[in-house]
C-alpha atoms as a PDB file:
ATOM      1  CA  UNK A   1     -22.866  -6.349   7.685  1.00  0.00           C
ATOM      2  CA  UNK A   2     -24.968  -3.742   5.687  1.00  0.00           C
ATOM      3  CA  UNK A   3     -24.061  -3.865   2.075  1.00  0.00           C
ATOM      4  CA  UNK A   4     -22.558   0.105   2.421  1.00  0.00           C
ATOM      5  CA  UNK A   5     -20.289  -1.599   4.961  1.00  0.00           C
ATOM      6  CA  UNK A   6     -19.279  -4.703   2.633  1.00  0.00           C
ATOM      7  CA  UNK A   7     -19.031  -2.670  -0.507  1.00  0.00           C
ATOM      8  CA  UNK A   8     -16.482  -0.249   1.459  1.00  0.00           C
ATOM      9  CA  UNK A   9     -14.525  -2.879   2.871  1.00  0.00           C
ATOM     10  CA  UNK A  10     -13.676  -4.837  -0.749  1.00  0.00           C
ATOM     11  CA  UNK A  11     -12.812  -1.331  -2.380  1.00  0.00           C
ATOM     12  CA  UNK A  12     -10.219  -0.779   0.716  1.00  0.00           C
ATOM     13  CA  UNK A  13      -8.981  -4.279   0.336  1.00  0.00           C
ATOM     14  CA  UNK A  14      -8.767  -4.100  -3.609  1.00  0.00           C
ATOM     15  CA  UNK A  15      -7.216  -0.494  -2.941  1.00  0.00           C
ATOM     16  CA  UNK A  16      -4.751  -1.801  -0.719  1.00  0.00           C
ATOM     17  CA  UNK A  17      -3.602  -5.054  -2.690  1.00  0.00           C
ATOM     18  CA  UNK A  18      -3.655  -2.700  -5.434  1.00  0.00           C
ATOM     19  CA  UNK A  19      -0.762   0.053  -4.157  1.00  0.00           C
ATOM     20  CA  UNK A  20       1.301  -2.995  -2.853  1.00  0.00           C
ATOM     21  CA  UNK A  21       0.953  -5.027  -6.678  1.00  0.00           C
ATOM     22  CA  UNK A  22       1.918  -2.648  -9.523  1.00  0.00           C
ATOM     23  CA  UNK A  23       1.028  -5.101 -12.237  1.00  0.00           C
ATOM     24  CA  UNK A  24      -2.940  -5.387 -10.783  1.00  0.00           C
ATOM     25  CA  UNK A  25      -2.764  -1.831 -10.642  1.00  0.00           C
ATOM     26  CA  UNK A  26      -1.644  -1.584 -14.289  1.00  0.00           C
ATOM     27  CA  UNK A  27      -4.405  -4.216 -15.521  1.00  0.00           C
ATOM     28  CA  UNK A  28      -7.552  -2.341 -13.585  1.00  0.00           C
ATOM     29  CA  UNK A  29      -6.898   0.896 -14.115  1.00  0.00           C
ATOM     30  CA  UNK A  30      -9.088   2.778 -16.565  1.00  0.00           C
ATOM     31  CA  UNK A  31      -7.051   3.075 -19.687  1.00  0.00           C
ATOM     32  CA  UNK A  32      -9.381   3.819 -22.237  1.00  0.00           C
ATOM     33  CA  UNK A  33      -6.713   3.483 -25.175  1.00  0.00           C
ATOM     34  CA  UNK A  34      -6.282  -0.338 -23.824  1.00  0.00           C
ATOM     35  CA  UNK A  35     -10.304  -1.000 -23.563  1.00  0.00           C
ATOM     36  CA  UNK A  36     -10.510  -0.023 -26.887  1.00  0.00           C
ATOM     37  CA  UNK A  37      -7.254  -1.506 -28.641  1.00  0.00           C
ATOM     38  CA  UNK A  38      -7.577  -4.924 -26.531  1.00  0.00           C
ATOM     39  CA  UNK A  39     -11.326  -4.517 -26.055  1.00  0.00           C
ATOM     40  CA  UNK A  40     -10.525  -4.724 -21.787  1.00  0.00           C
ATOM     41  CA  UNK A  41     -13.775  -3.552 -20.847  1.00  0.00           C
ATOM     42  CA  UNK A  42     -13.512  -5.078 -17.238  1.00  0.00           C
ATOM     43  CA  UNK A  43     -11.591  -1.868 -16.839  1.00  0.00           C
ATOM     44  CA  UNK A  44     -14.458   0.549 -16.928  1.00  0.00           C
ATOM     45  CA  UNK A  45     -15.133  -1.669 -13.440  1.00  0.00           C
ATOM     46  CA  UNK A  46     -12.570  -2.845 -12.014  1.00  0.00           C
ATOM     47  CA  UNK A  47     -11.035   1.031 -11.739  1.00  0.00           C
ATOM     48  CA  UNK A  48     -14.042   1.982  -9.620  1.00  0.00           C
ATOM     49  CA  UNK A  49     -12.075   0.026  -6.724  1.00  0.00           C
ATOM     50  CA  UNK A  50      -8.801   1.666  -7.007  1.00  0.00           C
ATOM     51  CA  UNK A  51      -7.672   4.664  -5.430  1.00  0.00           C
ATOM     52  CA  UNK A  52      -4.276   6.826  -5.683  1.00  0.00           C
ATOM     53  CA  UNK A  53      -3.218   7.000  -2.135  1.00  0.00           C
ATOM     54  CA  UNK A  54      -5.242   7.178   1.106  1.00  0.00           C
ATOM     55  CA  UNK A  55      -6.632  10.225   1.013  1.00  0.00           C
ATOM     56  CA  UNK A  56      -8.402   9.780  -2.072  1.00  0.00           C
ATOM     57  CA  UNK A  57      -9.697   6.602  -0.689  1.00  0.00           C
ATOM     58  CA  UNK A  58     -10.890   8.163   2.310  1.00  0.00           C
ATOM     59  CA  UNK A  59     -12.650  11.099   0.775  1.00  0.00           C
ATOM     60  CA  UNK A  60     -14.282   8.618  -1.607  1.00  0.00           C
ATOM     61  CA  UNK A  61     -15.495   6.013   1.447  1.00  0.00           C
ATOM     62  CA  UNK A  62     -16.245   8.389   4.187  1.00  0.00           C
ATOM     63  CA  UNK A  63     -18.779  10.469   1.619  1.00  0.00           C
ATOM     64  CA  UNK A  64     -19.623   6.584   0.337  1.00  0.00           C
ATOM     65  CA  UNK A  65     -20.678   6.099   4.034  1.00  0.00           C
ATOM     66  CA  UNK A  66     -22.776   9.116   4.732  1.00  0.00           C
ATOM     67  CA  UNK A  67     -24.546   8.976   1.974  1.00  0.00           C
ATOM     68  CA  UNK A  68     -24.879   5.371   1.226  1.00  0.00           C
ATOM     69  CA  UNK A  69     -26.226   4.150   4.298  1.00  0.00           C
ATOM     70  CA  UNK A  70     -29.170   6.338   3.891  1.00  0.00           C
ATOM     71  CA  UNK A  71     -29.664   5.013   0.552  1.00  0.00           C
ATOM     72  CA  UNK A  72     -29.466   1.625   1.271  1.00  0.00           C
ATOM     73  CA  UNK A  73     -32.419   2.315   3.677  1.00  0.00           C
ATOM     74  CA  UNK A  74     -34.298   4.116   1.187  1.00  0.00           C
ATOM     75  CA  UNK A  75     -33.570   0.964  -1.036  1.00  0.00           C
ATOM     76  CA  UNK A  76     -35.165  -1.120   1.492  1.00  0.00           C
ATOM     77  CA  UNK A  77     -37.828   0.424   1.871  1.00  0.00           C
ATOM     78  CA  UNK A  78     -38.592   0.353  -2.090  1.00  0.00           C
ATOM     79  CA  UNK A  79     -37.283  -3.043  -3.140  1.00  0.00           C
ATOM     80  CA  UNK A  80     -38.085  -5.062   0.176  1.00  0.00           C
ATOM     81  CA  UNK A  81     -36.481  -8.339  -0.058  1.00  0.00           C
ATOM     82  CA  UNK A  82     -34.312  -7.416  -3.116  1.00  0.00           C
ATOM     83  CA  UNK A  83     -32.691  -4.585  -1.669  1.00  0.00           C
ATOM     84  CA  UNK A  84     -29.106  -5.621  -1.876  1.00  0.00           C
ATOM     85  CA  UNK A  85     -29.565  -6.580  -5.343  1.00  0.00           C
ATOM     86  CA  UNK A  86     -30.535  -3.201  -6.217  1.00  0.00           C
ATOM     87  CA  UNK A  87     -28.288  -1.355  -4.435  1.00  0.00           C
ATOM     88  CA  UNK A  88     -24.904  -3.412  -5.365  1.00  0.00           C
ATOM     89  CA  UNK A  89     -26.370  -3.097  -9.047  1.00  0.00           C
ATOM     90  CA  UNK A  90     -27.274   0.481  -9.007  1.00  0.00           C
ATOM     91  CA  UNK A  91     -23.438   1.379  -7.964  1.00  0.00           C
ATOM     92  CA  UNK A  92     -21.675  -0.693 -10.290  1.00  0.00           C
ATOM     93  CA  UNK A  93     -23.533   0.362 -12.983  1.00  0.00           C
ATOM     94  CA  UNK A  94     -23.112   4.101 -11.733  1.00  0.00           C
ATOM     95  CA  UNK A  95     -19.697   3.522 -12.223  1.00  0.00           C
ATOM     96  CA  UNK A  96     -19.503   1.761 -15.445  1.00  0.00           C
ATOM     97  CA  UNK A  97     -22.043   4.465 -17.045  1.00  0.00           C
ATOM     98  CA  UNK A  98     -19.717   7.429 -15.414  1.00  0.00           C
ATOM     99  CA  UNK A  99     -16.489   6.270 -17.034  1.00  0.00           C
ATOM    100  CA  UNK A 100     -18.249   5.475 -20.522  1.00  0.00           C
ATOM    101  CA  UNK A 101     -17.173   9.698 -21.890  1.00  0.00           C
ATOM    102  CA  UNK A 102     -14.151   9.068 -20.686  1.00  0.00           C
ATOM    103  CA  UNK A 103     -13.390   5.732 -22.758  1.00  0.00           C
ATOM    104  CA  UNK A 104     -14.821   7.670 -25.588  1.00  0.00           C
ATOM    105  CA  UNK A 105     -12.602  11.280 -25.367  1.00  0.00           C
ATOM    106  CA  UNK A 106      -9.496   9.578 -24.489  1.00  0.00           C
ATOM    107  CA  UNK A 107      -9.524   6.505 -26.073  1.00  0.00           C
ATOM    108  CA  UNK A 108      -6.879   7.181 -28.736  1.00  0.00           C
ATOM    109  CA  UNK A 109      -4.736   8.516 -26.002  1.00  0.00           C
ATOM    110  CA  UNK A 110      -2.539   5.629 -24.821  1.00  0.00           C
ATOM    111  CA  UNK A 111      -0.970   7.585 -21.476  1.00  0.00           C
ATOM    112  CA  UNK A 112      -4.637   8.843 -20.309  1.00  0.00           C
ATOM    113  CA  UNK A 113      -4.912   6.742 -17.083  1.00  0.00           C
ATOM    114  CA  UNK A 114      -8.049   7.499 -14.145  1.00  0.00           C
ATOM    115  CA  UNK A 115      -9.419   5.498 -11.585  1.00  0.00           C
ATOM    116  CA  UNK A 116     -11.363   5.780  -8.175  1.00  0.00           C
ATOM    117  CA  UNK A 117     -15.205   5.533  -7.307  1.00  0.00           C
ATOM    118  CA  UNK A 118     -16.454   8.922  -7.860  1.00  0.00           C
ATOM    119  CA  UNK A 119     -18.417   7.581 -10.106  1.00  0.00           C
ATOM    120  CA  UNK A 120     -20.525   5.799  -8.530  1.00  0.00           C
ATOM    121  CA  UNK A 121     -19.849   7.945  -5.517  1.00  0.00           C
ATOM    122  CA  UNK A 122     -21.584  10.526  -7.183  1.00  0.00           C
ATOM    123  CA  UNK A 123     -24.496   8.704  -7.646  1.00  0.00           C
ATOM    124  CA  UNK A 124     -25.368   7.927  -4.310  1.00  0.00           C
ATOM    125  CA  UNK A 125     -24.321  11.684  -3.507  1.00  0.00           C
ATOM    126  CA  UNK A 126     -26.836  12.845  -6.061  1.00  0.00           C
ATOM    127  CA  UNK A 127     -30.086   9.970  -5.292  1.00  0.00           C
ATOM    128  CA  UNK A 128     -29.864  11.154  -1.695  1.00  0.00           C
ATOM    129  CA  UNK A 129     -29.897  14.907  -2.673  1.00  0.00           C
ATOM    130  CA  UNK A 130     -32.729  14.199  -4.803  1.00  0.00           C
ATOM    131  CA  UNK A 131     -34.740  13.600  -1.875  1.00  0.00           C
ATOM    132  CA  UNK A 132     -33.785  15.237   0.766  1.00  0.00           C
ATOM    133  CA  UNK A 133     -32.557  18.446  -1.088  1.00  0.00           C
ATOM    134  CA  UNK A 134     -32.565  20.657   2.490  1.00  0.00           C
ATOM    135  CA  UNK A 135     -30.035  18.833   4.118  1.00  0.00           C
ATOM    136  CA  UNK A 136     -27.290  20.775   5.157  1.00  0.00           C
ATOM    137  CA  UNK A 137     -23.729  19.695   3.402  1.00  0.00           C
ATOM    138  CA  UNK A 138     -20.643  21.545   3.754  1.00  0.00           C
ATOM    139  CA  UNK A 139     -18.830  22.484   0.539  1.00  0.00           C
ATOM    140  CA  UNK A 140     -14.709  22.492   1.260  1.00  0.00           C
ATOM    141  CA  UNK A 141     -13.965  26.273   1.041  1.00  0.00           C
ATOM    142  CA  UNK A 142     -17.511  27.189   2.987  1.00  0.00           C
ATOM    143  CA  UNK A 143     -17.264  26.480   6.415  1.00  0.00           C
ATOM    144  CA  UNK A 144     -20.836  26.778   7.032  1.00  0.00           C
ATOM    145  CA  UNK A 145     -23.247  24.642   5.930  1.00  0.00           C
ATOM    146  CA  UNK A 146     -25.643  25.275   2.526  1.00  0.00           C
ATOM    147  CA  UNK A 147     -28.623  23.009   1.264  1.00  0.00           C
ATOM    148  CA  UNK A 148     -28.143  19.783  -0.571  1.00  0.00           C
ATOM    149  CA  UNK A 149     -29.243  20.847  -3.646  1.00  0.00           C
ATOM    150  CA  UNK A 150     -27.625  24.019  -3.447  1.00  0.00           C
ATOM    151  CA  UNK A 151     -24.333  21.814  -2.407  1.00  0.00           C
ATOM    152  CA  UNK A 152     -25.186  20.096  -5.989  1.00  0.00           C
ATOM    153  CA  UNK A 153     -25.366  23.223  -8.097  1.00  0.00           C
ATOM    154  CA  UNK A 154     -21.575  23.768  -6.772  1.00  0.00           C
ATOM    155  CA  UNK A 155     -20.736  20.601  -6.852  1.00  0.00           C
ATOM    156  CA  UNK A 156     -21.035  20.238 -10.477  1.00  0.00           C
ATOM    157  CA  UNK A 157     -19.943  22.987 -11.328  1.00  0.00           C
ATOM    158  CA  UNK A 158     -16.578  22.808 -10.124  1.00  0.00           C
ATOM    159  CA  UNK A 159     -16.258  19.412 -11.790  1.00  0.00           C
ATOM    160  CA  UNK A 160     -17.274  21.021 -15.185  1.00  0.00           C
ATOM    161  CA  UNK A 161     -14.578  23.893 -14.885  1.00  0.00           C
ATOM    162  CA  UNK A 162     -12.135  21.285 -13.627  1.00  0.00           C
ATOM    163  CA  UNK A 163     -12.864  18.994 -16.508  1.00  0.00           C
ATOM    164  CA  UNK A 164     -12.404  21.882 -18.995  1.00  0.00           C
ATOM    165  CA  UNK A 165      -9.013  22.619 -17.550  1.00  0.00           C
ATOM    166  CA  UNK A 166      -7.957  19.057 -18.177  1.00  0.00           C
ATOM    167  CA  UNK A 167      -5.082  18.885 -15.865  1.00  0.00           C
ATOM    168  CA  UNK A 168      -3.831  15.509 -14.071  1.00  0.00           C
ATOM    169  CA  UNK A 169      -5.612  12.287 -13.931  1.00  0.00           C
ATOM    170  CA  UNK A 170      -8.507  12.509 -11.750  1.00  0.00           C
ATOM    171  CA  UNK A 171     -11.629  11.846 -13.227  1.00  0.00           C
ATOM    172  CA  UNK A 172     -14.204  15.037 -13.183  1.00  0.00           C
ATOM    173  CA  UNK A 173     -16.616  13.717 -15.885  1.00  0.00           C
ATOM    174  CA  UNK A 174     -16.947  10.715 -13.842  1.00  0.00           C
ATOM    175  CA  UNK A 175     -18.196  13.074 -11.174  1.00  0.00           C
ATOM    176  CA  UNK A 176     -20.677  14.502 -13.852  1.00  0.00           C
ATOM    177  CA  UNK A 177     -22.233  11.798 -15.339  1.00  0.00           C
ATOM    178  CA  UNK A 178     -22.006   9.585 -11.986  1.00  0.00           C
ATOM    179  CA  UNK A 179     -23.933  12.390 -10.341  1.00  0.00           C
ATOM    180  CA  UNK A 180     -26.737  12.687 -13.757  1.00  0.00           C
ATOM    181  CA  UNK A 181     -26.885   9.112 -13.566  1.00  0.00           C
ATOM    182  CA  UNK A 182     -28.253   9.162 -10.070  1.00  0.00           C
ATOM    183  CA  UNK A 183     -30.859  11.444 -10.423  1.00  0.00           C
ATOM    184  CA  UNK A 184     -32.149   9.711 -13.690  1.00  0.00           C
ATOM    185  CA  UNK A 185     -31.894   6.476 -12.360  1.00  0.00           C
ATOM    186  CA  UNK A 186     -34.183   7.840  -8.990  1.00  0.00           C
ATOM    187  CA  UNK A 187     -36.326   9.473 -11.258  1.00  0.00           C
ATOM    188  CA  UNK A 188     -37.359   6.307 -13.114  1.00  0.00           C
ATOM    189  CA  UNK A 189     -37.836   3.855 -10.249  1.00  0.00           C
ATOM    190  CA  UNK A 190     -40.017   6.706  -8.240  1.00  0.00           C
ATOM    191  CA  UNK A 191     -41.230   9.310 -10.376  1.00  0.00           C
ATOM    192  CA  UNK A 192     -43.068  10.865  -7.546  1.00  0.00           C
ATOM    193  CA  UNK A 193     -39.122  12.284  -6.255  1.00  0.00           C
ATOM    194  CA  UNK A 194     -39.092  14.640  -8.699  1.00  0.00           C
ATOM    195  CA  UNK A 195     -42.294  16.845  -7.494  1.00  0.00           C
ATOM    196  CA  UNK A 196     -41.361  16.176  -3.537  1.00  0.00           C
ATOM    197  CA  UNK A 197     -37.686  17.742  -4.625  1.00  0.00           C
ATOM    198  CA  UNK A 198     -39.283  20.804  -6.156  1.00  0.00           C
ATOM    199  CA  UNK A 199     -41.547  21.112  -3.747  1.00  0.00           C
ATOM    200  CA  UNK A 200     -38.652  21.124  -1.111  1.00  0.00           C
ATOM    201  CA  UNK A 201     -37.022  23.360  -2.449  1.00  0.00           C
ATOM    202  CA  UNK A 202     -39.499  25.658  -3.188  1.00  0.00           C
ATOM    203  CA  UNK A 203     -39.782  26.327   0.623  1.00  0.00           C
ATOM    204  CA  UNK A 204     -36.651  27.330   1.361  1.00  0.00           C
ATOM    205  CA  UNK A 205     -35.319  30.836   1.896  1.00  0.00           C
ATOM    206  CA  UNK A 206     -32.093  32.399   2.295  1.00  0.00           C
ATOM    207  CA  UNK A 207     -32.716  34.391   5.277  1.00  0.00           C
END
C-alpha cells in the first residue's frame, strides 16, 4: 500500500471511531484554550485526523489523493530509500505548523474548537502546485478549469476573507499557513523549484 493510501485509510478509521466515541472526539480535537491550560499539545495532531461529518472527510481525502500520490512520487524520486519517512513527516508536521496561529489567537477562548486535515492538506495542495503550476484545477464556483497557480492565488484568498469573517469552526488559517508551509518547505529541500515555477508560469497566456 502506498503511504497516500495508508495515511488516508487511518484518518477514515480515526474519523470514524471518532463520530461513534464522543469522549475521543472531545480529547483530540483542537482546543487551543485546553493545550494551553493543560499543556495537551497532542491536540495540535491528533485533530488533523478528525473530521465533522463525511463530507468534510471526503473533500479533505479525495484532494489528499490527487495530490498526494503525485507527491509521494516526487518524494521518491528525491529521498530514494527514505521516501516514506519524508513524506509521513512532511504531513504531520504540515499539520502541527498550520494549527500553531490558531493555538495562539484562540487560546484564551475555552469554546473555540477546529479540527480536520486541511492543514496538512494544504501542503501537499501547495508542494504540487509549486511544480507543476500549469495544471489545470477547477475552483468550486468555475466550472472550467484555470492553472494551478492561478487556482492558488484564489485559493488563498478565499481562506483569508473567510478567516477575517470568523464565523463557525472550520479552520481557514490552517488552510493558510498549511498551504505557506508547503511551498517553504519545497523551496528548501530543492531550491531549483522556485526558478522552474516562474519560469512556468511565465509562459502562459490567457488566450
Amino acid at each position: 500500500m502506498s503511504i497516500t493510501l495508508l495515511i488516508i485509510v487511518v484518518t477514515i478509521a480515526i474519523s470514524v471511531w471518532a463520530w461513534n466515541n464522543p469522549d475521543l472526539m472531545n480529547r483530540w480535537i483542537m482546543n487551543p484554550y485546553q493545550v494551553a491550560r493543560r499543556g495537551q499539545y497532542y491536540r495540535l495532531l491528533t485533530s488533523g485526523f478528525l473530521h465533522a461529518d463525511w463530507g468534510h472527510l471526503i473533500f479533505n481525502m479525495l484532494s489528499f489523493y490527487f495530490f498526494g500520490s503525485y507527491i509521494e512520487q516526487l518524494f521518491a524520486f528525491m529521498f530514494g530509500a527514505s521516501s516514506a519517512i519524508w513524506l509521513i513527516g512532511f504531513y504531520l508536521v504540515a499539520i502541527i505548523v498550520s494549527d500553531l496561529p490558531t493555538f495562539f489567537k484562540h487560546r484564551h477562548n475555552p469554546g473555540y474548537n477546529s479540527l480536520g486535515a486541511s492543514g496538512g492538506v494544504s501542503a501537499i495542495i501547495f508542494a504540487s502546485i509549486l511544480f507543476r503550476p500549469l495544471t489545470p484545477l477547477y475552483l468550486m464556483f468555475i466550472p472550467i478549469p484555470v492553472p494551478g497557480f492561478i487556482f492558488g492565488i484564489f485559493y488563498l484568498a478565499y481562506s483569508f476573507y473567510e478567516s477575517r469573517r470568523g464565523y463557525g469552526n472550520v479552520n481557514h488559517d490552517a488552510h493558510i499557513y498549511g498551504a505557506l508551509f508547503g511551498i517553504v518547505f519545497m523551496i528548501a529541500v530543492f531550491p531549483g523549484v522556485l526558478p522552474s515555477f516562474f519560469e512556468q508560469i511565465s509562459s502562459w497566456r490567457l488566450f
